[in-house]
Protein backbone atom coordinates (compact mmCIF):
# COMPACT_ATOMS: atom_id res chain seq x y z
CA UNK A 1 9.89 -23.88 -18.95
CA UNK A 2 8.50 -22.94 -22.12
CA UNK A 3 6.28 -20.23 -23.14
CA UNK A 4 3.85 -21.89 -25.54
CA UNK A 5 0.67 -19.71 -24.73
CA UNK A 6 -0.30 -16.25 -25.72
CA UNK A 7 -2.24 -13.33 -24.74
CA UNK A 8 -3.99 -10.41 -26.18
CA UNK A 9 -4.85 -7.11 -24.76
CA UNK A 10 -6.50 -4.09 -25.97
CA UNK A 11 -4.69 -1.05 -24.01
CA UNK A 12 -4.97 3.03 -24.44
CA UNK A 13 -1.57 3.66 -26.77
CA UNK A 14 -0.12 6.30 -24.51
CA UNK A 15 -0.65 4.35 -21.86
CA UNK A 16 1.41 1.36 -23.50
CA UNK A 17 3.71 4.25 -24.23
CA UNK A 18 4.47 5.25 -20.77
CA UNK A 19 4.79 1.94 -19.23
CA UNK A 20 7.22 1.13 -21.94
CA UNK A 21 9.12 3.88 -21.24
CA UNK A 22 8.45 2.96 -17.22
CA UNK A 23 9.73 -0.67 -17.64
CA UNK A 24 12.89 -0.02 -20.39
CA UNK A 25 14.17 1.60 -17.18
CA UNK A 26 14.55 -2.02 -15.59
CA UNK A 27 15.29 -3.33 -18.51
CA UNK A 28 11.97 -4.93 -18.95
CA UNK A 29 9.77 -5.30 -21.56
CA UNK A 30 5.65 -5.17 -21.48
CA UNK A 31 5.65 -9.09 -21.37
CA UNK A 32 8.47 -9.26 -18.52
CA UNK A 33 6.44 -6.86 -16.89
CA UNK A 34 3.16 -8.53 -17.11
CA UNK A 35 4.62 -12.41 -16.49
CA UNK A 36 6.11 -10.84 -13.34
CA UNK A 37 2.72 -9.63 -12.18
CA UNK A 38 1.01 -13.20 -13.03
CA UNK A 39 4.10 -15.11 -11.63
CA UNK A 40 3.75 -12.77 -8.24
CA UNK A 41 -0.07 -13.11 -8.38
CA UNK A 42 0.57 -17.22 -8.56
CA UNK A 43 2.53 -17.33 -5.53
CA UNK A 44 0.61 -15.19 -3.06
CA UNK A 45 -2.87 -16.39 -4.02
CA UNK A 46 -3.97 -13.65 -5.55
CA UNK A 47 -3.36 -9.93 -7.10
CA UNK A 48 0.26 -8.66 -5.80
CA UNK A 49 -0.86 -5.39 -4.74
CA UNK A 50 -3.97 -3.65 -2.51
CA UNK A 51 -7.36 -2.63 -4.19
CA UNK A 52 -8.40 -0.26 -1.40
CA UNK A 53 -8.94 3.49 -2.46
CA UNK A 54 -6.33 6.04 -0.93
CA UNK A 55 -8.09 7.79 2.32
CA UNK A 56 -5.17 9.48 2.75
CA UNK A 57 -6.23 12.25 2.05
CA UNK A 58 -9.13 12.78 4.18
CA UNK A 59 -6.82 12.61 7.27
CA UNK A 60 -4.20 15.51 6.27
CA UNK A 61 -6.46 18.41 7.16
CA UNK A 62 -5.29 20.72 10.16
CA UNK A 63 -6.13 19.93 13.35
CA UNK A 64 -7.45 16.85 12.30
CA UNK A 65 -6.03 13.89 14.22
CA UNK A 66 -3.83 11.89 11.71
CA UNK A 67 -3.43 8.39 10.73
CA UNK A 68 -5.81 5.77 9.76
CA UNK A 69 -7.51 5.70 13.15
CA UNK A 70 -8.21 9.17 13.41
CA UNK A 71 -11.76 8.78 12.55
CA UNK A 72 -12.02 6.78 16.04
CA UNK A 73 -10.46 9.51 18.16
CA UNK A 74 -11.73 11.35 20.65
CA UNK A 75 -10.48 14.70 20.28
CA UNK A 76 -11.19 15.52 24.11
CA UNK A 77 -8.86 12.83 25.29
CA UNK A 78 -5.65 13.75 23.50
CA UNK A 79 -3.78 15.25 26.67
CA UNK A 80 -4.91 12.35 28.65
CA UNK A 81 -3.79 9.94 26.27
CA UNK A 82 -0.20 11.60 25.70
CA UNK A 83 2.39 9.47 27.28
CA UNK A 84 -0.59 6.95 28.08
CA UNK A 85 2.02 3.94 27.00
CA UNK A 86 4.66 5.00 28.91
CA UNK A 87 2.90 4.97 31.85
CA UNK A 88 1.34 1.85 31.60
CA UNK A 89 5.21 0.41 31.34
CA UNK A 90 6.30 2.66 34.15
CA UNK A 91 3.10 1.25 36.59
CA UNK A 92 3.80 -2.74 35.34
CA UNK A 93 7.51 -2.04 35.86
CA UNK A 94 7.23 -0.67 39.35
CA UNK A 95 4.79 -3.61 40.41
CA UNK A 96 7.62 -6.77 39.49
């Protein structure tokens, strides 16, 4: 198909300098790069990537529990919980 329409941006200059540098590595330029994103955003529906801020960091303290749930843990019921699944297979297992 044809490319017959154009865009224009206004973009910080070392930023354009860095993703240059960032895309010659794949052998794409700016425009490859950016008809990529608005071919990718066409076929999901929508912007190719995830808007959510990083909370990673707020769960890589010590003695924190970790992962994305940790801020509905209950501390108090970590040794009760270890080896929680394996049990539950063990106790359907043993009822067949």
């Amino acid at each position: 198909m044809a490319k017959t329409s154009s865009m224009y941006i206004r973009i910080d200059p070392e930023v354009k300098a860095d993703v240059e540098r960032i895309y010659s590595k794949f052998g794409m330029s700016i425009t490859d790069a950016i008809n990529v994103f608005l071919y990718q955003s066409r076929n999901i529906g929508g912007l190719p990537f995830d808007l959510r801020p990083s909370v990673q960091k707020e769960f890589t303290s010590p003695g924190r529990v970790k992962g994305i749930l940790g801020k509905y843990a209950n501390p108090a019921l970590v040794a009760a919980e270890k080896g929680a699944w394996n049990k539950a297979l063990e106790q359907k297992h043993d009822n067949i």
